[in-house]
N, C-alpha and C. Protein backbone atom coordinates (compact mmCIF):
# COMPACT_ATOMS: atom_id res chain seq x y z
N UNK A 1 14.61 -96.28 -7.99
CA UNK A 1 13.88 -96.24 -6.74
C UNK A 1 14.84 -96.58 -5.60
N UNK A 2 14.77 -95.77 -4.26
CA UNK A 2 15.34 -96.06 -3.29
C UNK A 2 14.89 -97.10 -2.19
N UNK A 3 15.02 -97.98 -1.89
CA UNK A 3 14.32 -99.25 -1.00
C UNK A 3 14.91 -99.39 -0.13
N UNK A 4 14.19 -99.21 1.39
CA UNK A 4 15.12 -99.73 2.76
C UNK A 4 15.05 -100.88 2.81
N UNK A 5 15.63 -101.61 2.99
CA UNK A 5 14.97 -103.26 3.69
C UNK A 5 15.46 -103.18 5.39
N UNK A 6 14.67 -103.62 5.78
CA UNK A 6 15.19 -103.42 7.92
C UNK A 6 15.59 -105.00 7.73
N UNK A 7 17.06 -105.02 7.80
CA UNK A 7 17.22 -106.47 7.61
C UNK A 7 17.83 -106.84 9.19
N UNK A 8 17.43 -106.27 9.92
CA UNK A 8 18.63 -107.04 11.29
C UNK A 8 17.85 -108.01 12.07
N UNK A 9 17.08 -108.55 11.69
CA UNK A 9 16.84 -110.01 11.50
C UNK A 9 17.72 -111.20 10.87
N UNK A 10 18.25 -110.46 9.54
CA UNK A 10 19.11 -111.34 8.58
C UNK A 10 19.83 -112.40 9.13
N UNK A 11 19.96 -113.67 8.45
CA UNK A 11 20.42 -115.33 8.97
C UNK A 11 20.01 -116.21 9.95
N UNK A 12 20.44 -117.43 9.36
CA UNK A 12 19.54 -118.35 9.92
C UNK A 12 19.23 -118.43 11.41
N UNK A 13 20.21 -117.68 12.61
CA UNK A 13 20.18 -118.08 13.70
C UNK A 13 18.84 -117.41 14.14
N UNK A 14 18.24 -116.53 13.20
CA UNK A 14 16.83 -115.83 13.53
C UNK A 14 15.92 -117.06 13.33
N UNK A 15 16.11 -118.02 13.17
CA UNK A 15 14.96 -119.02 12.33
C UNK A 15 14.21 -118.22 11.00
N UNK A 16 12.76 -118.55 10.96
CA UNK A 16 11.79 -118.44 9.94
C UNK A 16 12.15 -116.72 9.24
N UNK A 17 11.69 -115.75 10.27
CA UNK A 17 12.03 -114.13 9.82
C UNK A 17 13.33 -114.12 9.45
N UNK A 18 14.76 -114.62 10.32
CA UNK A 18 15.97 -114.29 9.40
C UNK A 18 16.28 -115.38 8.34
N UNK A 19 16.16 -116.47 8.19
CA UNK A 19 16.36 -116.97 7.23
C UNK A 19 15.76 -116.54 5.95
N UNK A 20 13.72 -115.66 5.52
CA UNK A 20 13.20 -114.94 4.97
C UNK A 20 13.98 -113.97 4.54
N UNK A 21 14.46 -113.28 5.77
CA UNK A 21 14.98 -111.78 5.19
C UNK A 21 16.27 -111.95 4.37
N UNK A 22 17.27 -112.99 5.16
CA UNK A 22 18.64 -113.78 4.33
C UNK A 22 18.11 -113.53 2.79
N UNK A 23 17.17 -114.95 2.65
CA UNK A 23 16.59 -114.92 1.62
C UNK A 23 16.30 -113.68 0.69
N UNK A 24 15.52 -112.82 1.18
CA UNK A 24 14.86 -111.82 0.33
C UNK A 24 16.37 -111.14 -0.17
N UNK A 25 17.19 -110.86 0.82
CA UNK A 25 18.06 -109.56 0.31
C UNK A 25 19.29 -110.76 -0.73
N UNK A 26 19.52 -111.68 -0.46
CA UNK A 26 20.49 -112.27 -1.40
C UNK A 26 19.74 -112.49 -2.73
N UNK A 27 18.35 -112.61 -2.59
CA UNK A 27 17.67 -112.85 -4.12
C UNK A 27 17.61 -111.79 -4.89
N UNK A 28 17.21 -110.56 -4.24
CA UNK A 28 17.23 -108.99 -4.53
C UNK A 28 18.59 -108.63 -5.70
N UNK A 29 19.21 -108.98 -4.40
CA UNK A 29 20.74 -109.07 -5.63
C UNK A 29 21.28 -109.87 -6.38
N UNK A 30 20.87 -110.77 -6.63
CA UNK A 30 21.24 -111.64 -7.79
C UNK A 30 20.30 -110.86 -9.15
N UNK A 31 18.92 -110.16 -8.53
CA UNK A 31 18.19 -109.89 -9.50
C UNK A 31 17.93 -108.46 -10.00
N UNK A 32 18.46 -107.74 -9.21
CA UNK A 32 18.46 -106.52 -9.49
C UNK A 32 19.26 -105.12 -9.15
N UNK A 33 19.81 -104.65 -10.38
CA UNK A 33 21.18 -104.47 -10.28
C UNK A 33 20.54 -102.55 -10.53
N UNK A 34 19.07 -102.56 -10.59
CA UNK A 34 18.60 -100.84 -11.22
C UNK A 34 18.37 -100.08 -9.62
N UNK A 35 17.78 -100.57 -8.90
CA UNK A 35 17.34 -100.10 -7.61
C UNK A 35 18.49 -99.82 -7.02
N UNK A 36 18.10 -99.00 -5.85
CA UNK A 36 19.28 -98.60 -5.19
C UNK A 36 18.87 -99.28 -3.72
N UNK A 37 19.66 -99.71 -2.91
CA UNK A 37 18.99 -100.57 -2.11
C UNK A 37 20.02 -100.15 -0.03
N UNK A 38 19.18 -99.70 0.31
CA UNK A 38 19.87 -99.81 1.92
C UNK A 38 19.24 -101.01 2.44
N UNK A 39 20.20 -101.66 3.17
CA UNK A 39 20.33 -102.45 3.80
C UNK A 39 20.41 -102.62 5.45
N UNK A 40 19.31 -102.34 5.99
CA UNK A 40 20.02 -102.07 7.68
C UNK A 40 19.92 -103.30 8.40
N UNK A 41 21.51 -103.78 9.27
CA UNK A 41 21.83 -104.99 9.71
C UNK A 41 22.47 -104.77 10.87
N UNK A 42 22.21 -105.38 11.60
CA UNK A 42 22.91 -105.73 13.18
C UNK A 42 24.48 -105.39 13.03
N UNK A 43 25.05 -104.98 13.48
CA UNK A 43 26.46 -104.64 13.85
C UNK A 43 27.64 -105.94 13.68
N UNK A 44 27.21 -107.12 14.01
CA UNK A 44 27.99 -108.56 13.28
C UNK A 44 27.65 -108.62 12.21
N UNK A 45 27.15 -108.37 11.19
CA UNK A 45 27.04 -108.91 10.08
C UNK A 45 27.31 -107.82 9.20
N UNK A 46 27.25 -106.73 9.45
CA UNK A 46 27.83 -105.51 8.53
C UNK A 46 29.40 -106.30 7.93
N UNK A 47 30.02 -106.74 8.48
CA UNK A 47 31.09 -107.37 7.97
C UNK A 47 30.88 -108.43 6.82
N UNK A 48 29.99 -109.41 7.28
CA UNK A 48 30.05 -110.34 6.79
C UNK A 48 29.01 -110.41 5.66
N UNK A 49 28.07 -109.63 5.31
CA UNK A 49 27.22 -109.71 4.14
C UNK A 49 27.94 -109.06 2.78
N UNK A 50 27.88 -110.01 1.97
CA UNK A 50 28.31 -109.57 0.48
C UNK A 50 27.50 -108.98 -0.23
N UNK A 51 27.36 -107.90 -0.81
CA UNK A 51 26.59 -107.22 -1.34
C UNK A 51 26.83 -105.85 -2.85
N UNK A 52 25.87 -106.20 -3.78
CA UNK A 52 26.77 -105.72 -5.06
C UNK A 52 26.52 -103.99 -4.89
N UNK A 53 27.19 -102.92 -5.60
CA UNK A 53 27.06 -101.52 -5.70
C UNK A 53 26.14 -100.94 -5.48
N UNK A 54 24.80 -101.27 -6.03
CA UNK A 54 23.74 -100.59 -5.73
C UNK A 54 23.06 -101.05 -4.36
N UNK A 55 24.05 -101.83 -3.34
CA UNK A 55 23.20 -101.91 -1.79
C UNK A 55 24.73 -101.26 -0.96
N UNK A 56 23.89 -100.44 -0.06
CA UNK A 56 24.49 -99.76 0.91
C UNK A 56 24.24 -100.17 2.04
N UNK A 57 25.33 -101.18 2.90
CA UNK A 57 24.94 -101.67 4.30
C UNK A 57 24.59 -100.51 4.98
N UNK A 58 23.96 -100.05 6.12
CA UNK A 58 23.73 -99.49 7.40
C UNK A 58 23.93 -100.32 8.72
N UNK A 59 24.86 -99.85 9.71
CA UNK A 59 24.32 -100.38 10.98
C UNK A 59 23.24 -99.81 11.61
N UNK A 60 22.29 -100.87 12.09
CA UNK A 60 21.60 -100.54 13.04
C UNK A 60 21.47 -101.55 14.08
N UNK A 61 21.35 -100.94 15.38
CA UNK A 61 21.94 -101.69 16.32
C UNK A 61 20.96 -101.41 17.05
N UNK A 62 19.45 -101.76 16.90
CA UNK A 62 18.46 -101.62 17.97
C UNK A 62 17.54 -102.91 18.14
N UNK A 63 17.88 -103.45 19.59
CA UNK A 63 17.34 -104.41 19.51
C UNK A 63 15.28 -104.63 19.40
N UNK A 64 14.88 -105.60 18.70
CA UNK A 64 14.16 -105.88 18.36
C UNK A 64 13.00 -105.49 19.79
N UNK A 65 11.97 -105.47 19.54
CA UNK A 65 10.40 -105.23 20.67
C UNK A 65 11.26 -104.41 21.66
N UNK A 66 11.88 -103.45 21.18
CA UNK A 66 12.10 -102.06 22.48
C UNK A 66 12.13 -100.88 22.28
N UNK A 67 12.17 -100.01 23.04
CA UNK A 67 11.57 -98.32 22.80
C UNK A 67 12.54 -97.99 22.13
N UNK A 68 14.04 -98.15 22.27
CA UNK A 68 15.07 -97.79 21.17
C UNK A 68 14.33 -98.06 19.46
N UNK A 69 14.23 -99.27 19.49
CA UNK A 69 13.23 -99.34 17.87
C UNK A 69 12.50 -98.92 17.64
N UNK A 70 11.52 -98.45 18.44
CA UNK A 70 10.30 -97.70 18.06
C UNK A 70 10.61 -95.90 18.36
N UNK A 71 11.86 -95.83 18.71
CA UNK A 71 11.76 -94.45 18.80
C UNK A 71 12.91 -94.08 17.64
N UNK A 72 14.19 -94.77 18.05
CA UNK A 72 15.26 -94.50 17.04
C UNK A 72 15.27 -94.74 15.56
N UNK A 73 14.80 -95.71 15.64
CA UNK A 73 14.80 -96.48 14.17
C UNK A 73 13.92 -95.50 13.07
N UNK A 74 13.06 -95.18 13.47
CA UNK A 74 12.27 -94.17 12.16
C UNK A 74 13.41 -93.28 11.79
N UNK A 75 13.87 -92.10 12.59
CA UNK A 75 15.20 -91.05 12.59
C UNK A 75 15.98 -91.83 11.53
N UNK A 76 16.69 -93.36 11.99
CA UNK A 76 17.40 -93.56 10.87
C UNK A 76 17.02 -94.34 9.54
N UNK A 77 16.13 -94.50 9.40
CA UNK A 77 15.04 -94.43 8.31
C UNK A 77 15.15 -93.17 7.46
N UNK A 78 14.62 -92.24 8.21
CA UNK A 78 14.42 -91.41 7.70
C UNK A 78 15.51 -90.28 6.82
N UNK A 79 16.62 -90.87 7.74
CA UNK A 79 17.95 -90.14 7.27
C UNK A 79 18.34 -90.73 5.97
N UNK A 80 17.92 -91.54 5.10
CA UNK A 80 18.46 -92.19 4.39
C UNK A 80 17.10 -91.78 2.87
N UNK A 81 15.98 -90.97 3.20
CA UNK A 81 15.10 -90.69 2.68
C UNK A 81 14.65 -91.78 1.56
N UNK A 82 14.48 -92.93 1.52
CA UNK A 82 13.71 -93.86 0.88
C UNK A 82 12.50 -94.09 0.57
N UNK A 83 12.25 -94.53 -0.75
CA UNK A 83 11.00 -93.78 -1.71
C UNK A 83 9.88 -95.38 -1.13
N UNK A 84 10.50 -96.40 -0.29
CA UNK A 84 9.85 -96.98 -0.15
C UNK A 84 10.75 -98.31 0.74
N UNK A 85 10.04 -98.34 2.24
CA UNK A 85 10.67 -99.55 3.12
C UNK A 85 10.07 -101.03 3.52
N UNK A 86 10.71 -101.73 3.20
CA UNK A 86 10.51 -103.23 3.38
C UNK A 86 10.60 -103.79 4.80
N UNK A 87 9.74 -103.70 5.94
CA UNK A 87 9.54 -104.65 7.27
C UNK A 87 9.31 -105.86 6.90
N UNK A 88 10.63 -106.76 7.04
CA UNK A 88 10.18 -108.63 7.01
C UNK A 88 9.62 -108.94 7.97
N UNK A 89 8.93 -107.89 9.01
CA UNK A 89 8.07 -108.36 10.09
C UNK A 89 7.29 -107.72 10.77
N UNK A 90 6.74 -108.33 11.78
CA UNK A 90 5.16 -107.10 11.70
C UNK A 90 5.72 -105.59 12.33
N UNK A 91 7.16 -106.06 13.17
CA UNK A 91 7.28 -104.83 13.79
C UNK A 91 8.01 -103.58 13.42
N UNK A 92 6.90 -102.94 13.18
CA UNK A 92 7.13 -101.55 12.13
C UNK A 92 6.94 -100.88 13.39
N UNK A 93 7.71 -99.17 13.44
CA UNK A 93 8.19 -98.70 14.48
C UNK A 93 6.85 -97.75 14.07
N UNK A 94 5.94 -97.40 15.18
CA UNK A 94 4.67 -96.82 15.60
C UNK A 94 4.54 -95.24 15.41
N UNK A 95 5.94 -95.23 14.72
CA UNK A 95 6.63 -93.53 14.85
C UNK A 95 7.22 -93.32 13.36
N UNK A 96 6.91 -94.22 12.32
CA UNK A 96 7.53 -94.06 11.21
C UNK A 96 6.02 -94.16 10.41
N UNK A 97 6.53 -93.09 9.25
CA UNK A 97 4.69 -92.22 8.68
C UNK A 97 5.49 -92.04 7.14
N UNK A 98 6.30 -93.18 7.12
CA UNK A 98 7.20 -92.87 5.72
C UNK A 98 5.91 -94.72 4.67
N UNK A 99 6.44 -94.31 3.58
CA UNK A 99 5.55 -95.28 2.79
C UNK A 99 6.33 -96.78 2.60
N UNK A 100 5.80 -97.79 2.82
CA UNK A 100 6.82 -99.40 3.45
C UNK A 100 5.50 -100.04 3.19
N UNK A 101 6.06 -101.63 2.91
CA UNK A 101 5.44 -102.90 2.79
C UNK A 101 5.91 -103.97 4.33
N UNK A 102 5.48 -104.76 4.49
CA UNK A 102 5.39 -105.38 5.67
C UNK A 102 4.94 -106.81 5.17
N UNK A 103 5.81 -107.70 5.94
CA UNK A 103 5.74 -109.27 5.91
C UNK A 103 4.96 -109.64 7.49
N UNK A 104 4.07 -110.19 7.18
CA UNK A 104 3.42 -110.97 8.34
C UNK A 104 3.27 -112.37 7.79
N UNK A 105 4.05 -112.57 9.00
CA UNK A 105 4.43 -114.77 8.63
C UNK A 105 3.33 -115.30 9.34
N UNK A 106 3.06 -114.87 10.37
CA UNK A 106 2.08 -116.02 10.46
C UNK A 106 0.65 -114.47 11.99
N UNK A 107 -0.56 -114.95 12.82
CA UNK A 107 -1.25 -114.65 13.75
C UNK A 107 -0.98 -115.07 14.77
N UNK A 108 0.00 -115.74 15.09
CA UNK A 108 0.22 -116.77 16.04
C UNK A 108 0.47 -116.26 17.68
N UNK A 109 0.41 -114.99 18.02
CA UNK A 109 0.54 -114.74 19.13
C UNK A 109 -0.99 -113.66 19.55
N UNK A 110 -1.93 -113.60 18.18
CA UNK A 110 -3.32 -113.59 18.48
C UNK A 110 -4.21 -114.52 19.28
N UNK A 111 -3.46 -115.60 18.60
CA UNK A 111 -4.45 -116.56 19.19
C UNK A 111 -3.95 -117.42 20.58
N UNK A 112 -2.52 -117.14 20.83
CA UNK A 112 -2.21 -117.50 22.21
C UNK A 112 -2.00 -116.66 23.18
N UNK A 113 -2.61 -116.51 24.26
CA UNK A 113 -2.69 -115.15 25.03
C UNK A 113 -2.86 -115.57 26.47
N UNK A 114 -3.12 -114.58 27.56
CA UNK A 114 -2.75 -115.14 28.54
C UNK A 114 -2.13 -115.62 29.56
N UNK A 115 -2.10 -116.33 30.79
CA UNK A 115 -1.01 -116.62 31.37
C UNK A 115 -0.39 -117.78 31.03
N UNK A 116 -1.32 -118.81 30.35
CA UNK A 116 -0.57 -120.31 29.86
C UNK A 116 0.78 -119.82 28.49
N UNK A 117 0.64 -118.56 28.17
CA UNK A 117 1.38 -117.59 26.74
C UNK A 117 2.65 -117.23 27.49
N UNK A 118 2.83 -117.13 28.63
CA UNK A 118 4.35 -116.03 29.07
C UNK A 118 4.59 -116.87 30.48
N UNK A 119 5.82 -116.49 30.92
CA UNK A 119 6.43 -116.15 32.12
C UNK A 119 6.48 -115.50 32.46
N UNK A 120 6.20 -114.19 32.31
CA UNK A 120 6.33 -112.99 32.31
C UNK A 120 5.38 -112.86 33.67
N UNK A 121 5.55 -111.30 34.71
CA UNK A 121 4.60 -111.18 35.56
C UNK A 121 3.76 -110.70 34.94
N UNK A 122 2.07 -110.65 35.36
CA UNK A 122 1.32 -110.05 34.37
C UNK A 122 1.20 -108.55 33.93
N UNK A 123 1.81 -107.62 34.92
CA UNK A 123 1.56 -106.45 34.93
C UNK A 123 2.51 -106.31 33.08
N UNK A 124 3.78 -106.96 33.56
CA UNK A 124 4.92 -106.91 32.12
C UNK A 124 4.18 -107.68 30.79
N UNK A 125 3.41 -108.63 31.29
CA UNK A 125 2.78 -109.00 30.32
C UNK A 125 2.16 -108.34 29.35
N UNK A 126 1.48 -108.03 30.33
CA UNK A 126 0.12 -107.06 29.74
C UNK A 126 0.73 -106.05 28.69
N UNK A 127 1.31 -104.93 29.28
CA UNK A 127 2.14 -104.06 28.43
C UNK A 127 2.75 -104.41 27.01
N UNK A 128 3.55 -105.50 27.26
CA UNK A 128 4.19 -106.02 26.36
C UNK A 128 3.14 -106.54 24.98
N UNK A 129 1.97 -107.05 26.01
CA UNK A 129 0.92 -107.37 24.95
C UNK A 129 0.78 -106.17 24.15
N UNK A 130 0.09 -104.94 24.94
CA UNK A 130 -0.36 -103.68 24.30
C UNK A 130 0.50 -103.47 22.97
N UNK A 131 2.06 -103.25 23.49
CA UNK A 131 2.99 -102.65 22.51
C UNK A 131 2.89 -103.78 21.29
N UNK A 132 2.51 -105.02 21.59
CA UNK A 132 2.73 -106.17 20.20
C UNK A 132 1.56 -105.73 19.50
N UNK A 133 0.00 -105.17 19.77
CA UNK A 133 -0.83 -105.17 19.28
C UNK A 133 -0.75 -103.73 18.60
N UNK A 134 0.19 -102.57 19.09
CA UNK A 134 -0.17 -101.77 18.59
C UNK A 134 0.59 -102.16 17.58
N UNK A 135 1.97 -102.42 17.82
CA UNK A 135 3.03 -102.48 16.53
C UNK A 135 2.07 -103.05 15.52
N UNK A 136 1.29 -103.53 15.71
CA UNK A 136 0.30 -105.46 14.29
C UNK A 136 0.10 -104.71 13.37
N UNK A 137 -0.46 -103.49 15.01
CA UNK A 137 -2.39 -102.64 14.31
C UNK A 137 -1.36 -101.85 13.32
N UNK A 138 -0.28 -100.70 13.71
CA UNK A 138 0.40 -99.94 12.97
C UNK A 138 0.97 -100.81 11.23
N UNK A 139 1.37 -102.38 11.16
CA UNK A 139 1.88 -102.73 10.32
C UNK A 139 0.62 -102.84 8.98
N UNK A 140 -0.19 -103.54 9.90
CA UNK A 140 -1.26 -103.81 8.84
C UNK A 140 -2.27 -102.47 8.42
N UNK A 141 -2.51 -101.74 8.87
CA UNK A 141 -3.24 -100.04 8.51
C UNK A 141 -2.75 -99.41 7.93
N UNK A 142 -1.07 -99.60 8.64
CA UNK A 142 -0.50 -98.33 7.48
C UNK A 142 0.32 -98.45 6.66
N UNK A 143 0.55 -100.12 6.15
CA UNK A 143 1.45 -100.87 5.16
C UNK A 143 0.45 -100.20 3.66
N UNK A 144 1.61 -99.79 2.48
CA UNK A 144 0.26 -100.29 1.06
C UNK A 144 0.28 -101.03 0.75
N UNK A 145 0.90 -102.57 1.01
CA UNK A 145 0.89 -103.89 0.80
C UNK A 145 1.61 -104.59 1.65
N UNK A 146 0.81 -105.80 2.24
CA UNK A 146 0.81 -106.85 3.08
C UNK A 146 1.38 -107.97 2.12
N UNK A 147 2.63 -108.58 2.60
CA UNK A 147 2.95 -109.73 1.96
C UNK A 147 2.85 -110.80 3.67
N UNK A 148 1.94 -112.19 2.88
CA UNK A 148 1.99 -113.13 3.85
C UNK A 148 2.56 -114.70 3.08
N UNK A 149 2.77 -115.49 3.87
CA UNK A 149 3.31 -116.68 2.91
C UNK A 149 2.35 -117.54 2.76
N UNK A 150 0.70 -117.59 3.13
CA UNK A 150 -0.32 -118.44 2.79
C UNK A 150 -1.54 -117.79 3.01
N UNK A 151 -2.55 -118.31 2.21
CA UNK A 151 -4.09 -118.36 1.54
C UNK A 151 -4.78 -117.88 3.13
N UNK A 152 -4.14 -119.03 4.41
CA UNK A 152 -4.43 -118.86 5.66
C UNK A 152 -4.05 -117.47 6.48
N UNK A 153 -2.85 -117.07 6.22
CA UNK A 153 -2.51 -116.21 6.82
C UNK A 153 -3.28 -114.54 6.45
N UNK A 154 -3.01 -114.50 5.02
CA UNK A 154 -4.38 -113.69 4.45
C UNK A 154 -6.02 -113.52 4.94
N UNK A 155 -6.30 -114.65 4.83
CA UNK A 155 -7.24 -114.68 5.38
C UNK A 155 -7.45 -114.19 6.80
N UNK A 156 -6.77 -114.98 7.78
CA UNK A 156 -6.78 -113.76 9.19
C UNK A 156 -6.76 -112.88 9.32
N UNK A 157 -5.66 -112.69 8.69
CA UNK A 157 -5.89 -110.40 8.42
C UNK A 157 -6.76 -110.32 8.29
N UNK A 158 -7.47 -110.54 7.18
CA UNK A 158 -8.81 -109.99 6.41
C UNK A 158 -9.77 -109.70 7.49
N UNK A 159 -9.82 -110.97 8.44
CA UNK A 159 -11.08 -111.68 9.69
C UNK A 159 -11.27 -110.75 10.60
N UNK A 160 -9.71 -110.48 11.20
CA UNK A 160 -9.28 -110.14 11.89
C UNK A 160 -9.47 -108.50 12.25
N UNK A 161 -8.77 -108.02 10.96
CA UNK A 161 -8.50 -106.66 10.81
C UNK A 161 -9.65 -105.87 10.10
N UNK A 162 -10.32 -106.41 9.61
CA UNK A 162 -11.15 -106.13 8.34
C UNK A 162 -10.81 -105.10 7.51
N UNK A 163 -10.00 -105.58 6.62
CA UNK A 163 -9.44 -104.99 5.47
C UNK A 163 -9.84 -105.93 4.79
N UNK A 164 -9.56 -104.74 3.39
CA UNK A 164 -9.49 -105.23 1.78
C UNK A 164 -8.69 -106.72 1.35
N UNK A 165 -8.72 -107.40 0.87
CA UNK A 165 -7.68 -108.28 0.98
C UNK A 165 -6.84 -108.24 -0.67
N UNK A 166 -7.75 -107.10 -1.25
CA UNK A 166 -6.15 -106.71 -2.22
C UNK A 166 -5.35 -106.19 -2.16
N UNK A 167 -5.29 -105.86 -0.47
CA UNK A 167 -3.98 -105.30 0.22
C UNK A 167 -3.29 -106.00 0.47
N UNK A 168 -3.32 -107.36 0.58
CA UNK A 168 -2.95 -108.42 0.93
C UNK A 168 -1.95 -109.24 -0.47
N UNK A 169 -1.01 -109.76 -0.53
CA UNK A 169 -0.05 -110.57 -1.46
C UNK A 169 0.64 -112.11 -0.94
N UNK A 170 -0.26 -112.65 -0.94
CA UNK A 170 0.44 -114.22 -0.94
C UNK A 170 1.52 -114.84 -1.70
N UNK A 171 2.71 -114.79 -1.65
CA UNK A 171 4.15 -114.88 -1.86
C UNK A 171 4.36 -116.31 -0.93
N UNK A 172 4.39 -116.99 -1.10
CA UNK A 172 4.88 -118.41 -0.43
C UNK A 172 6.45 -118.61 -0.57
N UNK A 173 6.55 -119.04 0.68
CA UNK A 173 8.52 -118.94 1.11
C UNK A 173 8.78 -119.63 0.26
């Protein structure tokens, strides 16, 4: 099987998501040597990640919550034709109709909203809101499995979204 992982999150200076994704792709390879595995990583770390035969770094160099990701990033997805892609986070590009799993860590910018939520002016706000809600709506609808790291976080989806919740996989960090 061919597996993307969108790792340019990867290491700790990401906190919770890159230290996760760190995590996921160094465990991957200690454990599995049959899959064939792309790897797409920020442009500093293409150097510096060790990685055994069956993973193929990619650069990708699009920064995170912008139209470059949501427009470019599927294209190079897609160029790499993978039977199945791994998002360590909700933001799955609104333009990719290929088959992927998705990590949602936590609801936490559901429930804080508003002007006490940003600095932002509101007009930028607002928008910015839209694009976070569509990216959620796109991760959780059109994922075939939701991995979250608690009983709680599951549950919101479920509340929230109203889905199945054996779409749902509780995997604790």
């Amino acid at each position: 099987m061919k597996i993307l992982i969108d790792a340019r999150f990867y290491g700790p200076e990401h906190t919770g998501p890159g230290r996760y994704t760190m995590n996921l792709v160094e465990n991957l390879a200690k454990i599995d040597s049959v899959n064939q595995y792309i790897i797409l990583l920020r442009k500093e770390k293409i150097s510096k990640v060790e990685l055994p035969k069956n993973f193929k770094k990619v650069e990708a160099e699009f920064r995170h919550y912008t139209f470059s990701e949501q427009i470019k990033l599927p294209f190079l997805i897609s160029k790499y034709k993978p039977d199945l892609v791994h998002f360590p986070f909700f933001n799955v590009p609104i333009f990719y109709f290929g088959k992927f799993i998705v990590t949602v860590h936590d609801l936490i910018m559901h429930k804080f909203k508003g002007k006490d939520a940003t600095t932002r002016a509101f007009p930028i706000y607002f928008m910015w809101r839209l694009g976070y809600h569509l990216a959620f709506a796109k991760a959780v609808y059109g994922s075939s499995k939701i991995i979250v790291p608690s009983q709680t976080v599951k549950d919101e989806i479920m509340d929230y979204y109203h889905i199945n919740g054996d779409k749902i996989s509780v995997t604790y960090e």
